[in-house]
PDB file of N, CA and C in Angstrom:
ATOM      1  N   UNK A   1      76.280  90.848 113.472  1.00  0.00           N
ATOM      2  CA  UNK A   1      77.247  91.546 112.642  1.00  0.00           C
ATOM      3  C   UNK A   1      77.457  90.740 111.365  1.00  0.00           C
ATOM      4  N   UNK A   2      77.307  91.128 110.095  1.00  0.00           N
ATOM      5  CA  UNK A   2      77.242  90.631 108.581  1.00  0.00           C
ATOM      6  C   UNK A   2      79.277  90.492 108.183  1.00  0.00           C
ATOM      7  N   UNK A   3      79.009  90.198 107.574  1.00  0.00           N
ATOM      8  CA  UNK A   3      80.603  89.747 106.968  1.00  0.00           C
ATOM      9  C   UNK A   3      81.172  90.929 106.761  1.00  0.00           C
ATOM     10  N   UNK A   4      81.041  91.871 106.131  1.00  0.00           N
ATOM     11  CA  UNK A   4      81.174  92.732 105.705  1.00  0.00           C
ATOM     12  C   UNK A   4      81.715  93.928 106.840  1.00  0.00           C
ATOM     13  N   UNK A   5      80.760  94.071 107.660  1.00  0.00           N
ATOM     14  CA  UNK A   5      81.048  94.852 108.967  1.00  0.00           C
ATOM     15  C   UNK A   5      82.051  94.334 110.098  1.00  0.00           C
ATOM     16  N   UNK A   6      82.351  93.011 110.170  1.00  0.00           N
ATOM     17  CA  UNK A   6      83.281  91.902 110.696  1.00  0.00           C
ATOM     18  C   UNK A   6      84.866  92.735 110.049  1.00  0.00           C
ATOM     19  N   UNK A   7      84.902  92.765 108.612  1.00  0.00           N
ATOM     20  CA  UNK A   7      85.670  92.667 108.069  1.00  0.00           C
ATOM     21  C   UNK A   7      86.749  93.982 108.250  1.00  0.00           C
ATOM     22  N   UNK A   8      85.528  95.274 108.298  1.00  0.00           N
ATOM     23  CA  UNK A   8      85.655  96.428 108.163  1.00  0.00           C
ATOM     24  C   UNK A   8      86.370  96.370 109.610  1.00  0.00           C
ATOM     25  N   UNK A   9      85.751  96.020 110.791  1.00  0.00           N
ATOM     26  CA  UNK A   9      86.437  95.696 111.794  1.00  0.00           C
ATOM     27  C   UNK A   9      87.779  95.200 111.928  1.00  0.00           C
ATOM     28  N   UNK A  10      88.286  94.213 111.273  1.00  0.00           N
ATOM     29  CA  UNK A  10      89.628  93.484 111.389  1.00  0.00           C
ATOM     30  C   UNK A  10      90.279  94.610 110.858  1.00  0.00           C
ATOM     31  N   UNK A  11      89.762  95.244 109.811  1.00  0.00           N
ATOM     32  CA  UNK A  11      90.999  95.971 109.251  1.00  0.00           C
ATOM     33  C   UNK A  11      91.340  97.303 110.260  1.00  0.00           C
ATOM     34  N   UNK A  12      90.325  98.071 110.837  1.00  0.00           N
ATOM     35  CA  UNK A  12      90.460  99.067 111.895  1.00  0.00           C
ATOM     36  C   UNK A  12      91.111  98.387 113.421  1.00  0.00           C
ATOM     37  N   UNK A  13      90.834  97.454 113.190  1.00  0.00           N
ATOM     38  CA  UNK A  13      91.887  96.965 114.275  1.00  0.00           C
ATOM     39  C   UNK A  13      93.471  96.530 114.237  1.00  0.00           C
ATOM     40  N   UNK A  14      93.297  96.093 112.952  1.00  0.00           N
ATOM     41  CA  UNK A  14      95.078  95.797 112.440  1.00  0.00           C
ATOM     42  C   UNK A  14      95.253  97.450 112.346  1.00  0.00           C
ATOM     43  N   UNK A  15      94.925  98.421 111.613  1.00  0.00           N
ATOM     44  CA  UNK A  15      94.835  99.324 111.640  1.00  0.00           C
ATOM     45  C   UNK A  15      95.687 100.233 113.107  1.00  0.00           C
ATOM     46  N   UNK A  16      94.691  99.927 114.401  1.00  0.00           N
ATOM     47  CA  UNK A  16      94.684 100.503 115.443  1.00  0.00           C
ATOM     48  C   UNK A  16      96.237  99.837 116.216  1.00  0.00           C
ATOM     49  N   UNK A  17      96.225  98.866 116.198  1.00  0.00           N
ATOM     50  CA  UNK A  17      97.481  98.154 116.934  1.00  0.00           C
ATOM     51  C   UNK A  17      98.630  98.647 116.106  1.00  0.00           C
ATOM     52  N   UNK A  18      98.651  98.863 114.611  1.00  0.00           N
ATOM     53  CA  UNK A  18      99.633  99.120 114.110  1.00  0.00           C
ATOM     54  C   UNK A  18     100.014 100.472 114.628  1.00  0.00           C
ATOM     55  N   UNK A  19      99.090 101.405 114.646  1.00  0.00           N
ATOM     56  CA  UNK A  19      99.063 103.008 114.986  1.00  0.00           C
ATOM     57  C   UNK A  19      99.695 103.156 116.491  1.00  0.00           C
ATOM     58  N   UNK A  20      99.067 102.544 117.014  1.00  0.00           N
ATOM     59  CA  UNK A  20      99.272 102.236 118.570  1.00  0.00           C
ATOM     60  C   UNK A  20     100.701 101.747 119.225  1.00  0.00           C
ATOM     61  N   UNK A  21     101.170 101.169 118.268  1.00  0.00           N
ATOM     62  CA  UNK A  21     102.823 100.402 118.714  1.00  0.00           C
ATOM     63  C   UNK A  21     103.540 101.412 117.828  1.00  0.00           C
ATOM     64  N   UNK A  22     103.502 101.999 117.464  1.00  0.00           N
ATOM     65  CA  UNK A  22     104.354 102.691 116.597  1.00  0.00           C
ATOM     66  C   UNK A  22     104.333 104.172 116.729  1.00  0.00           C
ATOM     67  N   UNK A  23     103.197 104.679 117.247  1.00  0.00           N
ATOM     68  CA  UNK A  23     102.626 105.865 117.888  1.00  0.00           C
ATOM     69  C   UNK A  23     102.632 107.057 117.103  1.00  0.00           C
ATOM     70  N   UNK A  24     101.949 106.484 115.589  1.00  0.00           N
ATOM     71  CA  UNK A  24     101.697 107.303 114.904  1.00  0.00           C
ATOM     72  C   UNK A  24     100.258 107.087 114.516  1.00  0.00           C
ATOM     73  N   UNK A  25      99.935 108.375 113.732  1.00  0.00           N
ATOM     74  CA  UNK A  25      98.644 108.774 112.928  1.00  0.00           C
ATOM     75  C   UNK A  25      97.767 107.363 112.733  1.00  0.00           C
ATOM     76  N   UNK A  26      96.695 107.058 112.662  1.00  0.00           N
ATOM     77  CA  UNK A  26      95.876 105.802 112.444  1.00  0.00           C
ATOM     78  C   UNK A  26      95.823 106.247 110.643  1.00  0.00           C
ATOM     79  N   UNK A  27      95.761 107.234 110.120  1.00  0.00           N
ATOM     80  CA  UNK A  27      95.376 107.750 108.725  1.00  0.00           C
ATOM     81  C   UNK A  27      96.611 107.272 108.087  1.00  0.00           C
ATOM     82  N   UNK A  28      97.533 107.253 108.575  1.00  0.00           N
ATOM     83  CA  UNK A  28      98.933 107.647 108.026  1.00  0.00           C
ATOM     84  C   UNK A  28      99.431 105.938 107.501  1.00  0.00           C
ATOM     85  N   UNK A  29      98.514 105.163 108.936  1.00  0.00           N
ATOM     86  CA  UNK A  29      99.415 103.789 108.458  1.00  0.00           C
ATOM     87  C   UNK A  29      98.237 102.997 107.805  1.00  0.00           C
ATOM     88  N   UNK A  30      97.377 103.393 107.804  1.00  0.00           N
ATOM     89  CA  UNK A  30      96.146 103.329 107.072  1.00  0.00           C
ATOM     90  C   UNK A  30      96.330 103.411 105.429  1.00  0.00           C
ATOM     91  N   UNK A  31      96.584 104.500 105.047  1.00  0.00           N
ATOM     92  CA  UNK A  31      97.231 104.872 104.075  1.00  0.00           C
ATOM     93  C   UNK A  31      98.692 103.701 103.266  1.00  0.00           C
ATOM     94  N   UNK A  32      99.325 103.723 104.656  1.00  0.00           N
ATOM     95  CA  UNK A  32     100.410 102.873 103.775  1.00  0.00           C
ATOM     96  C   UNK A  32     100.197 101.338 104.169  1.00  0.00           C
ATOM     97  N   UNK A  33      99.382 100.988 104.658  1.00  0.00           N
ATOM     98  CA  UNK A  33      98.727  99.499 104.592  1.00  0.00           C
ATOM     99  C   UNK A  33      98.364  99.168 103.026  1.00  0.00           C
ATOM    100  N   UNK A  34      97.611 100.207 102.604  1.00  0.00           N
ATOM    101  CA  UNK A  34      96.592 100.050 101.374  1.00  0.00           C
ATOM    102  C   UNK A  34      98.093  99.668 100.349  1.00  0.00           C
ATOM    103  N   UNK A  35      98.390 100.821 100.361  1.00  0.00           N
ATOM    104  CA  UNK A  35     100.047 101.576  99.315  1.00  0.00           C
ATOM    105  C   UNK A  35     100.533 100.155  99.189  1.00  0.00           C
ATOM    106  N   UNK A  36     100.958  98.835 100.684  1.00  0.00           N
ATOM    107  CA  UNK A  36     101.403  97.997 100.537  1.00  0.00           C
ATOM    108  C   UNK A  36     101.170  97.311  99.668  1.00  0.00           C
ATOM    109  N   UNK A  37      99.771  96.631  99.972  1.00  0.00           N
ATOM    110  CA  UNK A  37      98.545  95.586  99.570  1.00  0.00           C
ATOM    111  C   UNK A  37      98.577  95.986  97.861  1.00  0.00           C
ATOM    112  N   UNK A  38      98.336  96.887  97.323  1.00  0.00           N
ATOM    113  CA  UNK A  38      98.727  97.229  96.478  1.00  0.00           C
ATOM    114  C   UNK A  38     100.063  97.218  95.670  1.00  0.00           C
ATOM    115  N   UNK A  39     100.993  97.356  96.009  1.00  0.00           N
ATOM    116  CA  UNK A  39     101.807  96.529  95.480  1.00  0.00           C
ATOM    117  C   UNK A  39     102.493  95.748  95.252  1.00  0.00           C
ATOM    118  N   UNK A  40     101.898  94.541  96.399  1.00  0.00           N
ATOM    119  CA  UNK A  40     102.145  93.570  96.374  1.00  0.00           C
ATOM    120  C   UNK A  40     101.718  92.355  95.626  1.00  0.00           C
ATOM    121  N   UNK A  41     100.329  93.221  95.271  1.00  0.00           N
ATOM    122  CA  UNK A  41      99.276  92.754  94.277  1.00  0.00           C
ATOM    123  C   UNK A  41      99.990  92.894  92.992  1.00  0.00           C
ATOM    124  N   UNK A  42     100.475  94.121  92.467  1.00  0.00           N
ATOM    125  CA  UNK A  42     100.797  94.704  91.077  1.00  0.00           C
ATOM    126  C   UNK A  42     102.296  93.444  90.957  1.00  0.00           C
ATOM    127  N   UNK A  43     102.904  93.782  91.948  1.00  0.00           N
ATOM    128  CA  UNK A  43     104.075  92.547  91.388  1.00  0.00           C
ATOM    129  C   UNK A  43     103.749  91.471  90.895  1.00  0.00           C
ATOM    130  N   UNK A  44     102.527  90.498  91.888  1.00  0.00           N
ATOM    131  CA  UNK A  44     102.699  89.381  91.501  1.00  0.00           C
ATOM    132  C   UNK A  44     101.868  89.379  90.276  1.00  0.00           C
ATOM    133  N   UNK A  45     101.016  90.280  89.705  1.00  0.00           N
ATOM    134  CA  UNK A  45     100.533  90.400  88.735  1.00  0.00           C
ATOM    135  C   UNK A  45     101.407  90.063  87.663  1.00  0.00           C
ATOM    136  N   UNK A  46     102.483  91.136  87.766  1.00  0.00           N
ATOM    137  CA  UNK A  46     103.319  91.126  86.555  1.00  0.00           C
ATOM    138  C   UNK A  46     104.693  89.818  86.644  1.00  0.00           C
ATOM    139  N   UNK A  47     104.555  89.149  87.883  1.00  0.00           N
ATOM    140  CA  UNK A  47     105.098  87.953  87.237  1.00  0.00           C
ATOM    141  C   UNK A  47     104.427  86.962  86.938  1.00  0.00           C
ATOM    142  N   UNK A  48     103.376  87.260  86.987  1.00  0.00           N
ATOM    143  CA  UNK A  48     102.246  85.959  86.114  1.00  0.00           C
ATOM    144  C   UNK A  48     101.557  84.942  87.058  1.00  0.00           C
ATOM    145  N   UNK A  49     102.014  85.572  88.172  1.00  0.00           N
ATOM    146  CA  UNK A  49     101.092  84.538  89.820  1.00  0.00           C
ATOM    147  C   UNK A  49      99.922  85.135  90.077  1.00  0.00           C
ATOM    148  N   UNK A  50      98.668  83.928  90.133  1.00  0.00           N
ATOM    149  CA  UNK A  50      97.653  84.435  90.504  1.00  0.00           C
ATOM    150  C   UNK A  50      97.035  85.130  91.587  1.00  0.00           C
ATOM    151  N   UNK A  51      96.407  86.018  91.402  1.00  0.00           N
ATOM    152  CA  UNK A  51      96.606  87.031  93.103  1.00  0.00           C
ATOM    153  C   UNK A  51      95.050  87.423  93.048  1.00  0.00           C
ATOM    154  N   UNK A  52      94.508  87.297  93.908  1.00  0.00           N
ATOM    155  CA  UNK A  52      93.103  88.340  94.337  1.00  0.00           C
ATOM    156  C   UNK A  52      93.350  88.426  95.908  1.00  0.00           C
ATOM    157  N   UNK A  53      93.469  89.671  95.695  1.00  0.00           N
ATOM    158  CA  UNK A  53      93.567  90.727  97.375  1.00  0.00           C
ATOM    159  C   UNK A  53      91.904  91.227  97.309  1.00  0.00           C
ATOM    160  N   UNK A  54      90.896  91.175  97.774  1.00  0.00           N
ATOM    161  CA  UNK A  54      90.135  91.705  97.641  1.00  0.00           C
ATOM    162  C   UNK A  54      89.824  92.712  98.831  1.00  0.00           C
ATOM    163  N   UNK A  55      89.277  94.167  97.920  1.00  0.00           N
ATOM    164  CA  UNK A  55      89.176  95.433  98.420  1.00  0.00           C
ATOM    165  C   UNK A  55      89.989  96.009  97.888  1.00  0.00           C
ATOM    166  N   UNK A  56      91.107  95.832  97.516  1.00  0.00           N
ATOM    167  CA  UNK A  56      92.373  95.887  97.386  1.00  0.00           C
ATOM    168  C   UNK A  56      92.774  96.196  95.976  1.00  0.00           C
ATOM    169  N   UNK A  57      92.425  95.377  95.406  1.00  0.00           N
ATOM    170  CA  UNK A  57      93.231  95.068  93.952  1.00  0.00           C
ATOM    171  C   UNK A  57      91.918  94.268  93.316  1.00  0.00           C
ATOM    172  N   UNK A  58      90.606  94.973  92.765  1.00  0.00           N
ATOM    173  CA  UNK A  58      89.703  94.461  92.524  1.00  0.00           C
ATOM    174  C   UNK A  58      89.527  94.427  90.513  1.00  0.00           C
ATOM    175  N   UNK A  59      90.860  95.026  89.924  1.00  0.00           N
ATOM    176  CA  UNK A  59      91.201  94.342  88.616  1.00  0.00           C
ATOM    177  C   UNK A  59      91.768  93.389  88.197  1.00  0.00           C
ATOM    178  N   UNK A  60      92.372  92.319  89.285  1.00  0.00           N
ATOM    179  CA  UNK A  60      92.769  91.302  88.947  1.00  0.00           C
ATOM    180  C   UNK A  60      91.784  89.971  88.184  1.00  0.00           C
ATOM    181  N   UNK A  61      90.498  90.119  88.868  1.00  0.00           N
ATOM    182  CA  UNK A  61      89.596  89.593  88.287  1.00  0.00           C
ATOM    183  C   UNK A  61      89.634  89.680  86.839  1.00  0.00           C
ATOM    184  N   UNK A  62      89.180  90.998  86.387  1.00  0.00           N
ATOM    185  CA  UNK A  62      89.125  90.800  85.342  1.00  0.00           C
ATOM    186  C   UNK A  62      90.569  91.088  84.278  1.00  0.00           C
ATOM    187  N   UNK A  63      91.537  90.796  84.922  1.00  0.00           N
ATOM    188  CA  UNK A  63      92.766  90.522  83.970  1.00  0.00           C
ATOM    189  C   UNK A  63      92.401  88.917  83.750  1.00  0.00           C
ATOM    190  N   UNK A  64      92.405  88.355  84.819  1.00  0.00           N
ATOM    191  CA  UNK A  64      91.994  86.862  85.045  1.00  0.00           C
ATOM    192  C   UNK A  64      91.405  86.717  83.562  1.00  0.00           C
ATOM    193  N   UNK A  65      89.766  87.389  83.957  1.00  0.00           N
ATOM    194  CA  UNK A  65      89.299  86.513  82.537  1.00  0.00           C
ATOM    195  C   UNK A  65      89.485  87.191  81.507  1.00  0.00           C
ATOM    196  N   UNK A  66      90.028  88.159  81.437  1.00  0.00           N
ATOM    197  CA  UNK A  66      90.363  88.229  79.783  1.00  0.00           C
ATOM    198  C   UNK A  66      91.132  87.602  78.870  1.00  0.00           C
ATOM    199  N   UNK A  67      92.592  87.392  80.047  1.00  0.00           N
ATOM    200  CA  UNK A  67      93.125  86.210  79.755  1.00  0.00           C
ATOM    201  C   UNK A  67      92.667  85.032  79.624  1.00  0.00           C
ATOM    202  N   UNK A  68      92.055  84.598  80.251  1.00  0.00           N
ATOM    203  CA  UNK A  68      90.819  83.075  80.021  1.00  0.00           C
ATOM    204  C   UNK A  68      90.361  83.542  79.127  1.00  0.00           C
ATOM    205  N   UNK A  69      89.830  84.798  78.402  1.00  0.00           N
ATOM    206  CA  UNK A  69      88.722  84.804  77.256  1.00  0.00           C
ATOM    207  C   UNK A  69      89.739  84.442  75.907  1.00  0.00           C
ATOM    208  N   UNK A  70      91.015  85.187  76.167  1.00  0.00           N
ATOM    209  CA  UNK A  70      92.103  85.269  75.111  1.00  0.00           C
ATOM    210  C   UNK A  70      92.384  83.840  74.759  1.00  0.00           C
ATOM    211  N   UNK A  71      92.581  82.846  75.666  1.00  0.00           N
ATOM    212  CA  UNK A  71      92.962  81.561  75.783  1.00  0.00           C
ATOM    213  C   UNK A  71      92.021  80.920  74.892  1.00  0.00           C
ATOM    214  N   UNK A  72      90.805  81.368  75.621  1.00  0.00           N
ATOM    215  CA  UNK A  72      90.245  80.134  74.729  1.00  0.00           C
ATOM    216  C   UNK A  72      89.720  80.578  72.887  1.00  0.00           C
ATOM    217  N   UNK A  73      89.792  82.158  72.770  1.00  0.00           N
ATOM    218  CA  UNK A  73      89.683  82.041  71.600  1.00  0.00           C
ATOM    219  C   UNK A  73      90.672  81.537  70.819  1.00  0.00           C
ATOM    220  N   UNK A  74      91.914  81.710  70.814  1.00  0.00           N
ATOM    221  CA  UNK A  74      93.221  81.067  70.485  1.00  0.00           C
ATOM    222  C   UNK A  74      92.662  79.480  70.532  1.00  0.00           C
ATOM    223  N   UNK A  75      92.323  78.800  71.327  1.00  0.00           N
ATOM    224  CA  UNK A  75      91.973  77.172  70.866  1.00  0.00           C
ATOM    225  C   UNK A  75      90.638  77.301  69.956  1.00  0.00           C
ATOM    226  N   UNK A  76      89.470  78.127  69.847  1.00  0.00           N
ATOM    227  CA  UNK A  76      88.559  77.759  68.896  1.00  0.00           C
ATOM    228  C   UNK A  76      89.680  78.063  67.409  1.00  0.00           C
ATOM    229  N   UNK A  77      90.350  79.075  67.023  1.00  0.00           N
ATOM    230  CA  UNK A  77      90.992  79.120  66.360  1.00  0.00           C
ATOM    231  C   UNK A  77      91.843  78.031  65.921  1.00  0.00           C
ATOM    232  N   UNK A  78      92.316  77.304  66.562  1.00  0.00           N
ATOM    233  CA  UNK A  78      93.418  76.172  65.919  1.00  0.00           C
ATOM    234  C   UNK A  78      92.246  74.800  65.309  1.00  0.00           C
TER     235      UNK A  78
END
């Protein structure tokens, strides 16, 4: 089993136990797993803490370096 398929696994299983103790829809908490992860990501975004959720929130990257790109043109400039 590759990383990838491992992974896909953990999440259908957090997935399944969550559905399972709570005795609702697997889609439903599926759904608001993501909804979470997501904005938990967007907050810390916008207070300026570095965050990569990956799967998840796969623009943080490149906020990352644009900001790094912004940075450093600002020092060739001075």
């Amino acid at each position: 089993m590759n990383g990838k398929n491992k992974e896909k696994t953990t999440i259908r299983a957090i997935v399944s136990e969550i559905a399972h103790d709570l005795g609702i829809d697997k889609k439903l908490v599926r759904q608001v797993l993501l909804l979470t992860f997501k904005e938990i990501a967007v907050t810390l975004i916008l207070r300026g803490k570095p965050v990569m959720i990956r799967r998840f929130v796969k623009f943080v990257v490149a906020a990352s370096a644009a900001n790094r790109m912004r940075k450093d043109k600002l020092k060739q400039r001075k």
